[in-house]
N, C-alpha and C. Protein backbone atom coordinates (compact mmCIF):
# COMPACT_ATOMS: atom_id res chain seq x y z
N UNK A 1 -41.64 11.57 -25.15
CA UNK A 1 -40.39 12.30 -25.21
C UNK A 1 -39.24 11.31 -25.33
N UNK A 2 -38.16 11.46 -26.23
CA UNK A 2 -37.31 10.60 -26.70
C UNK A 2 -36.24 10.70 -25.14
N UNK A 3 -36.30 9.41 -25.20
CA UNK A 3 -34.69 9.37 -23.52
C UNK A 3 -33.50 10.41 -24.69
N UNK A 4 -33.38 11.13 -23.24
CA UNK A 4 -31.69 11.69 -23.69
C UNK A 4 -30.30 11.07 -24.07
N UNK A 5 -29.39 11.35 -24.00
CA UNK A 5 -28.24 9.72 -24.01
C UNK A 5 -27.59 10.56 -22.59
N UNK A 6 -26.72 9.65 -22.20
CA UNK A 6 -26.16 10.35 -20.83
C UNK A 6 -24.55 11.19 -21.68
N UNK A 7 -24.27 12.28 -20.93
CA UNK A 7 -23.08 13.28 -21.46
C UNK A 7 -21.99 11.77 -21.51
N UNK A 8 -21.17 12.55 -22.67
CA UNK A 8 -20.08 12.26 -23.26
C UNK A 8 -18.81 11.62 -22.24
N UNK A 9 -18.65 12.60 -20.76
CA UNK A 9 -18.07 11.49 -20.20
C UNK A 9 -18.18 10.27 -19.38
N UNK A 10 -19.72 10.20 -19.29
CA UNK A 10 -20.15 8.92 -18.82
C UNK A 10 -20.55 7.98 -19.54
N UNK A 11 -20.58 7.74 -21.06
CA UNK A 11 -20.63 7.53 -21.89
C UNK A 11 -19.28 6.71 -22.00
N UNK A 12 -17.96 7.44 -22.02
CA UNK A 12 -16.75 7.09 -21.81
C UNK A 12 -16.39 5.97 -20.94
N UNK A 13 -16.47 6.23 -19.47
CA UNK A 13 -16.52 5.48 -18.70
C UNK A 13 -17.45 4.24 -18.96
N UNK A 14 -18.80 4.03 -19.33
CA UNK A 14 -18.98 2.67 -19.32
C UNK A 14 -18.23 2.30 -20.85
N UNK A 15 -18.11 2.82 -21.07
CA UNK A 15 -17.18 1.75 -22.79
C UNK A 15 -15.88 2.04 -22.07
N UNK A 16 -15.51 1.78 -21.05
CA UNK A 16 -14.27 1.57 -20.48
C UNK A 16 -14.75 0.30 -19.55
N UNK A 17 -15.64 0.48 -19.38
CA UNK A 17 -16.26 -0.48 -17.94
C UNK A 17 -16.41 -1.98 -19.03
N UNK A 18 -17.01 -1.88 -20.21
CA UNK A 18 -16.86 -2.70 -21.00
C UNK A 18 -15.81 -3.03 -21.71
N UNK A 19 -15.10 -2.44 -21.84
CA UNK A 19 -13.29 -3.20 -22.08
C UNK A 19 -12.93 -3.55 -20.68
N UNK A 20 -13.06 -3.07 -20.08
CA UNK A 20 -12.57 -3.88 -19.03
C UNK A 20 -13.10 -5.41 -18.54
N UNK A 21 -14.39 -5.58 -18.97
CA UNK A 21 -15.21 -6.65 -19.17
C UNK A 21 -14.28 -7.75 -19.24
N UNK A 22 -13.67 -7.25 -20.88
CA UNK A 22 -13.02 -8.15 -21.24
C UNK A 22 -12.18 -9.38 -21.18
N UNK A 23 -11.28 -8.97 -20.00
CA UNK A 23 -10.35 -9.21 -19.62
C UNK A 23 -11.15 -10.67 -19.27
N UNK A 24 -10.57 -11.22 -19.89
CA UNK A 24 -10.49 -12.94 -19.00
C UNK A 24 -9.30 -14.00 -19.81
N UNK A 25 -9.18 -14.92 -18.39
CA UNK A 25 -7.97 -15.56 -18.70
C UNK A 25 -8.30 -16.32 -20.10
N UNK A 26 -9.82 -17.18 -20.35
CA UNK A 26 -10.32 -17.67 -21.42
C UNK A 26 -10.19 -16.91 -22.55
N UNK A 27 -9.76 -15.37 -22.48
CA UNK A 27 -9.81 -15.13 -24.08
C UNK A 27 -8.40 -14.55 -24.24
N UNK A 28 -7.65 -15.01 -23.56
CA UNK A 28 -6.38 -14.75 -23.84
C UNK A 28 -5.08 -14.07 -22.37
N UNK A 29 -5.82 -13.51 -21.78
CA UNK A 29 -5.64 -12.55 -20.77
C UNK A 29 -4.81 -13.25 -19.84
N UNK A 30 -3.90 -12.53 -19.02
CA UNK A 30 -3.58 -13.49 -17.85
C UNK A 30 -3.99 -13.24 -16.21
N UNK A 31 -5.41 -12.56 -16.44
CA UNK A 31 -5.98 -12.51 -15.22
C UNK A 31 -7.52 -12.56 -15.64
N UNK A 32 -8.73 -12.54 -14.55
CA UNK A 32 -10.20 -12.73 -14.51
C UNK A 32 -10.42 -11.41 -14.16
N UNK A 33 -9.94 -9.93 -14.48
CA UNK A 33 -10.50 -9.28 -13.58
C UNK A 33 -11.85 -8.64 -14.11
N UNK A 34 -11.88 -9.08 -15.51
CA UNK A 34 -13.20 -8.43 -16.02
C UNK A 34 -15.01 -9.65 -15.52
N UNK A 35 -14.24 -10.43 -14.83
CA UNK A 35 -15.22 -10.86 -14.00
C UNK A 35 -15.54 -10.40 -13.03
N UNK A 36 -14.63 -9.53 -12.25
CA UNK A 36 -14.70 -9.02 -10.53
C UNK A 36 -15.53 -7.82 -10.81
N UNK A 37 -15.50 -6.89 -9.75
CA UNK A 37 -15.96 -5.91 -9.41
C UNK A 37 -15.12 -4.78 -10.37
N UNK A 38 -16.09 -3.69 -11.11
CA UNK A 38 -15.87 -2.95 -11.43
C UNK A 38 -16.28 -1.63 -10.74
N UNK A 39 -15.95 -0.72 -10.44
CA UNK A 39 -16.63 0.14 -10.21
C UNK A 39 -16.56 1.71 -10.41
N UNK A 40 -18.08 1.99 -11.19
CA UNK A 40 -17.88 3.40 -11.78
C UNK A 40 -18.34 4.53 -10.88
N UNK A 41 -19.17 3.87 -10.05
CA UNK A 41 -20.35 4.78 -9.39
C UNK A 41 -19.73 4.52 -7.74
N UNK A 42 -20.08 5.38 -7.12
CA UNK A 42 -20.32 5.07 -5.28
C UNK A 42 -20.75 4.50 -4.92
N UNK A 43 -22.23 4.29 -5.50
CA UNK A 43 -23.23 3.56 -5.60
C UNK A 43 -22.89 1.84 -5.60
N UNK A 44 -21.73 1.98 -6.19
CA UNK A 44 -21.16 0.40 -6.09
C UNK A 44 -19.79 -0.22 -5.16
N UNK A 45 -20.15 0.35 -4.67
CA UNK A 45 -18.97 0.57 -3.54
C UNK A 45 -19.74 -0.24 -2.28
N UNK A 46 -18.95 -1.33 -1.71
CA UNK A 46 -19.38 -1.93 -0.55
C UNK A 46 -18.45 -1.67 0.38
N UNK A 47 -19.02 -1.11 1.80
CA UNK A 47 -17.74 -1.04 2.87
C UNK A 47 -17.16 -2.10 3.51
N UNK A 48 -18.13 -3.48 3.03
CA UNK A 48 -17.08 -4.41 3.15
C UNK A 48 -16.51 -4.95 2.15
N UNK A 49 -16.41 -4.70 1.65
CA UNK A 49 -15.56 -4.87 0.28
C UNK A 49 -14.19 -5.76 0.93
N UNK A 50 -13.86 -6.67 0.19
CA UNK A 50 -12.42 -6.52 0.77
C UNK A 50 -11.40 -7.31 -0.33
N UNK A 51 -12.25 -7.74 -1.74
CA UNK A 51 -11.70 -8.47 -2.81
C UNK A 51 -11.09 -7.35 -3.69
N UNK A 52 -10.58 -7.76 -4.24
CA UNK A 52 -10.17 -7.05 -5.67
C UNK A 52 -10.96 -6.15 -6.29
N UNK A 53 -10.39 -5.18 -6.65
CA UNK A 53 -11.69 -4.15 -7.67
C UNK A 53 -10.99 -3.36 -8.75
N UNK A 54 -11.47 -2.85 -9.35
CA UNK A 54 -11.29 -2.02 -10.93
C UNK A 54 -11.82 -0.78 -10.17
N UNK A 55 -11.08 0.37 -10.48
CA UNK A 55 -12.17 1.62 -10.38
C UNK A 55 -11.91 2.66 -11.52
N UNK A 56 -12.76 2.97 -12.24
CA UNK A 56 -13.04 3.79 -13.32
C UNK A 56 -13.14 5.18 -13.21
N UNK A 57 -12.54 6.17 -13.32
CA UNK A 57 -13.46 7.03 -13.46
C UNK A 57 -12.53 8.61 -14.00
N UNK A 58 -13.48 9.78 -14.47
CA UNK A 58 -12.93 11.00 -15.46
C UNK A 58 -12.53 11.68 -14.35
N UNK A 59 -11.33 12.15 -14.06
CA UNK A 59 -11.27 12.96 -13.01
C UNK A 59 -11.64 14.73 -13.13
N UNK A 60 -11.12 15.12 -14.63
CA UNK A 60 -10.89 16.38 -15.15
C UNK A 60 -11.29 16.16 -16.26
N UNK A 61 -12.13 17.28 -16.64
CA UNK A 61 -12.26 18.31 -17.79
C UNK A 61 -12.37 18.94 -18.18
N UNK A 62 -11.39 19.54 -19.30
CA UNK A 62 -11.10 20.91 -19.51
C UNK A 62 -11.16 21.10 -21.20
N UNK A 63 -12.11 22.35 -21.08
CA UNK A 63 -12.30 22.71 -22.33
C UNK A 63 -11.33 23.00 -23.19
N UNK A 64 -11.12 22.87 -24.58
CA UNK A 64 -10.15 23.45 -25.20
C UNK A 64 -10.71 23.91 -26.39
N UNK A 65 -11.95 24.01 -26.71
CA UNK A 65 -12.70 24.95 -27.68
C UNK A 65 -14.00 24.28 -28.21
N UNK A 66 -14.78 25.00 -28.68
CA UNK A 66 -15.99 24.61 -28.69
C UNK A 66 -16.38 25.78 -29.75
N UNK A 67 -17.91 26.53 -29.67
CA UNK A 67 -18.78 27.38 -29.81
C UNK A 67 -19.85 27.80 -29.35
N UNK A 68 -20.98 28.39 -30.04
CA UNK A 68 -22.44 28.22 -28.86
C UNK A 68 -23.07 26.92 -28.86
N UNK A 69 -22.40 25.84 -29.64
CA UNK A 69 -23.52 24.43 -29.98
C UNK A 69 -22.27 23.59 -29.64
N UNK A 70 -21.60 23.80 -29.43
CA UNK A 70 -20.23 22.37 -29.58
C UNK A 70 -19.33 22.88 -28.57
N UNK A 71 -18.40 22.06 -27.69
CA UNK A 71 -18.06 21.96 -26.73
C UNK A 71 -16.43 21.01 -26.96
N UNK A 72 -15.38 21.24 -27.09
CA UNK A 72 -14.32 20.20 -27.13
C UNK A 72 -13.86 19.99 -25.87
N UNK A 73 -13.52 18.96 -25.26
CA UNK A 73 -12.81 18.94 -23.71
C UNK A 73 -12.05 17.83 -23.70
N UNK A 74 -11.00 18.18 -23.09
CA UNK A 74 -10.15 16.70 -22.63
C UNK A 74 -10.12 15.88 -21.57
N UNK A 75 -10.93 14.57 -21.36
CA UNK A 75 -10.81 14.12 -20.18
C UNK A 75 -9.76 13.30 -19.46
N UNK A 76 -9.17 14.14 -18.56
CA UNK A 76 -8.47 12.80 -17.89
C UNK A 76 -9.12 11.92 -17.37
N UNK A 77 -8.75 10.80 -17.08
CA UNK A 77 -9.41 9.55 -17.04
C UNK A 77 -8.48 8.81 -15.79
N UNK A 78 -8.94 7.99 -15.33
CA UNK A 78 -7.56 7.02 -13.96
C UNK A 78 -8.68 5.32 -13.99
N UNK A 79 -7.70 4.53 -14.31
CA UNK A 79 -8.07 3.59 -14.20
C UNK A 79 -7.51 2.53 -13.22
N UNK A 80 -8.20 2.38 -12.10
CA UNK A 80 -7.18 1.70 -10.86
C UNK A 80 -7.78 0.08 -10.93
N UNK A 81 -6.65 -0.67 -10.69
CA UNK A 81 -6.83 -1.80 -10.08
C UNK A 81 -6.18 -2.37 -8.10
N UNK A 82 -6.97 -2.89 -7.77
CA UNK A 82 -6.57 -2.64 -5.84
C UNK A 82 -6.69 -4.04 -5.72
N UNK A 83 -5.87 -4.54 -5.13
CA UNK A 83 -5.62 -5.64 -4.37
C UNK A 83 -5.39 -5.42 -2.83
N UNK A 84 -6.36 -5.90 -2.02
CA UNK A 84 -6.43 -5.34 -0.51
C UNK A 84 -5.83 -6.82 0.40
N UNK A 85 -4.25 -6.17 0.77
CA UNK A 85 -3.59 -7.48 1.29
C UNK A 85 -4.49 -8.34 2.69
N UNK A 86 -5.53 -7.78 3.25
CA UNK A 86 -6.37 -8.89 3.47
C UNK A 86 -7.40 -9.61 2.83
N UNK A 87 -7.05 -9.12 1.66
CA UNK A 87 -8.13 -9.82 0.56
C UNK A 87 -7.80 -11.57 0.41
N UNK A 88 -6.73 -12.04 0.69
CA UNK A 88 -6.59 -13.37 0.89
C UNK A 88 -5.92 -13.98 -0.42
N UNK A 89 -5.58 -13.29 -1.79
CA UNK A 89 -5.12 -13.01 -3.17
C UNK A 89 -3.90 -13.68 -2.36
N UNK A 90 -3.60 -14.82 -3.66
CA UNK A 90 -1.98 -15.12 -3.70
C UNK A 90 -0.99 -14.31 -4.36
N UNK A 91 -0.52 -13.92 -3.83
CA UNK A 91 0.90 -13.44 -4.32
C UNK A 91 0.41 -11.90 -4.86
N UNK A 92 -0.60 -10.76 -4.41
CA UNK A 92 -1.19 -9.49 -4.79
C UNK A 92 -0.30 -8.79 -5.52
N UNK A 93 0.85 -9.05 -5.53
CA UNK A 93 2.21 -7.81 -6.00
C UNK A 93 2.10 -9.00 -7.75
N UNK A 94 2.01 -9.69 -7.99
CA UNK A 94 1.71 -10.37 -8.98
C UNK A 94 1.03 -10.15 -9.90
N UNK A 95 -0.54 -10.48 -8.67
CA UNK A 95 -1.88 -10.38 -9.73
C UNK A 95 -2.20 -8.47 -10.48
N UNK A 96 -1.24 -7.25 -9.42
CA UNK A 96 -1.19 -6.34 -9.70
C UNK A 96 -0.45 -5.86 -11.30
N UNK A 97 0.97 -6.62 -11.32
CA UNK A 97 1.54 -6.85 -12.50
C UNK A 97 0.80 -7.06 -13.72
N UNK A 98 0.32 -8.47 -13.16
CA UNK A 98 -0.60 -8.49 -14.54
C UNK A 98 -1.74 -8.25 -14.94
N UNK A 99 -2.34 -7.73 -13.79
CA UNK A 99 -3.27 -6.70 -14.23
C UNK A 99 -3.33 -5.40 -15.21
N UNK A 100 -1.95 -5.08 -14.86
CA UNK A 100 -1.67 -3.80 -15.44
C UNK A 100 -1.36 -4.02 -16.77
N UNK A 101 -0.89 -5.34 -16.64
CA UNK A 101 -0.66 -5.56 -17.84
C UNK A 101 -2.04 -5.94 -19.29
N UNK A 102 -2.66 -6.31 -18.22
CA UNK A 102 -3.81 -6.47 -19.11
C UNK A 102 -4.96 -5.65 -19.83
N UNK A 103 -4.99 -4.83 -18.14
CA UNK A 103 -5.38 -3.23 -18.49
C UNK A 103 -4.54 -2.34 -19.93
N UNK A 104 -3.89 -2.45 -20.09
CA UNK A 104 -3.02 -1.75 -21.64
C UNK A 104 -2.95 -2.54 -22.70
N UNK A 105 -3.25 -3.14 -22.20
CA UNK A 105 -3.44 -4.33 -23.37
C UNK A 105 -5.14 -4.10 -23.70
N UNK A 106 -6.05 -4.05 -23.28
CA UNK A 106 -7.16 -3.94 -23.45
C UNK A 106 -7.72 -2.33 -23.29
N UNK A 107 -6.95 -1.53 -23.04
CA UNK A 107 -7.20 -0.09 -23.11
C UNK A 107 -6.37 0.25 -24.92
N UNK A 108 -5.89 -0.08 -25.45
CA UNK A 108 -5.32 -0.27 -26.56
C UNK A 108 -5.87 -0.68 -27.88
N UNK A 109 -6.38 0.38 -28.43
CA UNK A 109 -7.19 -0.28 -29.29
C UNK A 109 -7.28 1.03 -30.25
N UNK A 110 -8.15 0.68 -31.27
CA UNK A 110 -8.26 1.41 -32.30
C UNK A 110 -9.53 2.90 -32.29
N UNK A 111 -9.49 3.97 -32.29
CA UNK A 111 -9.96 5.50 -31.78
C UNK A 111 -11.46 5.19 -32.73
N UNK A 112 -11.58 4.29 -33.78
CA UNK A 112 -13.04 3.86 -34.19
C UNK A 112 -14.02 2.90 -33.33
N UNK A 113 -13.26 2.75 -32.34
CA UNK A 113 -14.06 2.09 -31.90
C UNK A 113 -15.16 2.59 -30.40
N UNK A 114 -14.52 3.99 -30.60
CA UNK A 114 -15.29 4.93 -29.38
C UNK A 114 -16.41 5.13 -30.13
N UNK A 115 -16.92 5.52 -28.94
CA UNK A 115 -18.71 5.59 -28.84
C UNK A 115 -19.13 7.08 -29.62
N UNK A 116 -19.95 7.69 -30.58
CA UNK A 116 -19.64 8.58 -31.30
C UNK A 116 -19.46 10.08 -30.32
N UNK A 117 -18.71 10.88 -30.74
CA UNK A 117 -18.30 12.46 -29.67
C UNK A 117 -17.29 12.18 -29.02
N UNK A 118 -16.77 10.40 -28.65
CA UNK A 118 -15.47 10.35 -28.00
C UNK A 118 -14.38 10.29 -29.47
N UNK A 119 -13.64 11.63 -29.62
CA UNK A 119 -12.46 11.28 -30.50
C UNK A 119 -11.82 10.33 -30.31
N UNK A 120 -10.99 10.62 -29.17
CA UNK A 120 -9.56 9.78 -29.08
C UNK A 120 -9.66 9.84 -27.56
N UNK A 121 -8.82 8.44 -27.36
CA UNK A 121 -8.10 7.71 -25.99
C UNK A 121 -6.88 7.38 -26.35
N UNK A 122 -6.37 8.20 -25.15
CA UNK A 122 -4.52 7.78 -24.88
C UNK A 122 -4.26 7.49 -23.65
N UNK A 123 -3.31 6.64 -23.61
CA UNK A 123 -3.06 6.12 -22.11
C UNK A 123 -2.05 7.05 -22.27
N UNK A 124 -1.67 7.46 -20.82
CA UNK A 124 -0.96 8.35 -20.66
C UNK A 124 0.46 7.70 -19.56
N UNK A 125 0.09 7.06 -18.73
CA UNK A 125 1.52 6.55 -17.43
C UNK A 125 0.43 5.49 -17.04
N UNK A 126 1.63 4.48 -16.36
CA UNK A 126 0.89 3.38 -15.37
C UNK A 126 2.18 3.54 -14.30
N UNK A 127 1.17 3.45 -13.01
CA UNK A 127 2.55 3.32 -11.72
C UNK A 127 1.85 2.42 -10.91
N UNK A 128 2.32 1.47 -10.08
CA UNK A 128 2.41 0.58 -9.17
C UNK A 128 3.15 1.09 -7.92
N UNK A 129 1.81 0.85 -6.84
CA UNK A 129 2.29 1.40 -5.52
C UNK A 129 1.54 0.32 -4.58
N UNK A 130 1.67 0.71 -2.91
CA UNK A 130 1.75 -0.10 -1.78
C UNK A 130 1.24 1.32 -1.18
N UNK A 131 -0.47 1.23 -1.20
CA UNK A 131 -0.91 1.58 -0.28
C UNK A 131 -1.94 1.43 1.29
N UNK A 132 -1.65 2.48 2.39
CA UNK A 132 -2.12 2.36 3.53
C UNK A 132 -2.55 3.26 3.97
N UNK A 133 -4.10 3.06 4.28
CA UNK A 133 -5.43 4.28 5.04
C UNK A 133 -4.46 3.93 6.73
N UNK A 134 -4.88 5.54 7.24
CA UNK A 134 -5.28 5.51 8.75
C UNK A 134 -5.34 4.10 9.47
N UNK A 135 -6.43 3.54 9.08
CA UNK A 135 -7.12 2.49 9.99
C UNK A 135 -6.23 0.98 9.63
N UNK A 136 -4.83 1.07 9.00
CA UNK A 136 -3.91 0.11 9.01
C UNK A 136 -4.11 -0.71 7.93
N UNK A 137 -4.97 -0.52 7.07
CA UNK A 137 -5.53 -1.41 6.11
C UNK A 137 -4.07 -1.29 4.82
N UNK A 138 -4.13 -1.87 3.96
CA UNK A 138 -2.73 -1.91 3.11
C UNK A 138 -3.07 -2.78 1.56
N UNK A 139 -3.01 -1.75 0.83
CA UNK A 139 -3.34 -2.31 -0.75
C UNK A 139 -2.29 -2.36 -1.89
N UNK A 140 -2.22 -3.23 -2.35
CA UNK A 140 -1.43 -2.96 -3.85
C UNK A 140 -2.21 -2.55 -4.76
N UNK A 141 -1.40 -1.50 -5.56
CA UNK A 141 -2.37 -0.94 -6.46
C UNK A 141 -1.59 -0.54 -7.80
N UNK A 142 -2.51 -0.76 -8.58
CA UNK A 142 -1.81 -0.84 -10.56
C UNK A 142 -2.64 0.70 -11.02
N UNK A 143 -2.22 1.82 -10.97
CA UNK A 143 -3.04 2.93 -11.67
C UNK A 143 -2.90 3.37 -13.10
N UNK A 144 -3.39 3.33 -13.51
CA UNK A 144 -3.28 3.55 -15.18
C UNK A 144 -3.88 4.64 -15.68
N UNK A 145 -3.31 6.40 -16.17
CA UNK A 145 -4.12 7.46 -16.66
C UNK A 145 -3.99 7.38 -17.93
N UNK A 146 -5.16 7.89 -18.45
CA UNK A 146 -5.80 8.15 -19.70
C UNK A 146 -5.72 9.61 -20.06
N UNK A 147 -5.77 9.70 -21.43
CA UNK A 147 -6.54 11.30 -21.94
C UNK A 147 -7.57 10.88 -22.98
N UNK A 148 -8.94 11.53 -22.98
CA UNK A 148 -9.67 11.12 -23.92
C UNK A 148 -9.75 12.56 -24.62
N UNK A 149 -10.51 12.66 -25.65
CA UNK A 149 -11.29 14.29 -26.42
C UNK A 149 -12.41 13.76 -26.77
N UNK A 150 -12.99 14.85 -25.86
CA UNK A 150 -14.89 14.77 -26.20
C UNK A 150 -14.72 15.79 -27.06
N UNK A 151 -16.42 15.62 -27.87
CA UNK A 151 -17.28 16.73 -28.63
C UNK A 151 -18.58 16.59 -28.94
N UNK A 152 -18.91 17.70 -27.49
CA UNK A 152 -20.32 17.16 -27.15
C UNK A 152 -20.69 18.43 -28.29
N UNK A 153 -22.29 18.08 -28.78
CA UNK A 153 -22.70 19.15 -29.41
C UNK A 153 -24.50 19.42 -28.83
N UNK A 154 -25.07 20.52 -28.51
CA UNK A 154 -25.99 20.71 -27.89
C UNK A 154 -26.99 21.77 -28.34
N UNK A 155 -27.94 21.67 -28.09
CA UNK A 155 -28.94 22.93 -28.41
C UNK A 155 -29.04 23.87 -27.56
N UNK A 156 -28.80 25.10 -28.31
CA UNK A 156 -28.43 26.37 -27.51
C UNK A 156 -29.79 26.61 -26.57
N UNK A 157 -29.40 27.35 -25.02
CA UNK A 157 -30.22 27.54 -24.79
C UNK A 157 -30.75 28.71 -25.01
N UNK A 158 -32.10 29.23 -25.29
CA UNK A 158 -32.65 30.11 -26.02
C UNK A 158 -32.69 31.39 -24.60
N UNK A 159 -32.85 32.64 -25.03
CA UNK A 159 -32.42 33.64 -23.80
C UNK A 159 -34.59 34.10 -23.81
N UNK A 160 -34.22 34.12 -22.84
CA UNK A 160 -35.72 34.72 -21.83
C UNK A 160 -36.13 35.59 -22.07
């Protein structure tokens, strides 16, 4: 039996996880973060974590037309970068800057180069904030939203 491919918006997300790769100071960039921690899954999530991280992921999607075989949807998308001020990072309000900056710079690119069923990616806003959990902890953070358009197409399921 032939492997399936995984749906259209996880599909998305790792060809995001792979631009984000990108990012290094060696190919132009003015940060390493496509060396650090990315993370798409929970699964990659350490509770001690306490370095720098990328987090990926589709928050929403909503159909906007399809048929019985085809499916159109728009995904929002959020692409965070976190700097955790006990992470030990010089100057975090910095490396956040240019993160963000690098993030649009490498989210920026040409709609041929999506994976086939992803139309189009648009960045949508980036905001920079100073956040703090309960337990006193305190992060800088670079958020960056997206809109993508899927078009998944599928075999109907046949009625009983």
């Amino acid at each position: 039996m032939a492997e399936r491919p995984e749906p259209l918006s996880w599909q998305l997300v790792e060809f995001l996880r792979g631009r984000v790769q990108m990012i290094r100071a060696s190919a132009g960039f003015l940060t390493d973060i496509g060396a650090g921690l990315i993370v798409v899954d929970d699964a990659e999530l350490d509770e001690d974590q306490s370095g720098p991280a990328t987090l990926i992921s589709v928050q929403q999607l909503s159909r906007i037309g399809g048929g019985s075989a085809q499916v159109n949807s728009d995904a929002s998308v959020t692409i965070e970068f976190e700097v955790p001020r006990e992470s030990g990072a010089v100057n975090p309000r910095l490396l956040v800057h240019r993160a963000r900056y690098d993030l649009i710079r490498v989210l920026t690119f040409n709609d041929k180069l999506l994976p086939k069923g992803i139309t189009t990616f648009e960045l949508l806003q980036s905001q920079m904030a100073t956040l703090e959990d309960d337990a006193g902890h305190s992060a800088v953070v670079a958020q960056i939203t997206a809109r993508a358009g899927l078009t998944e197409t599928f075999e109907p399921v046949p009625n009983l």
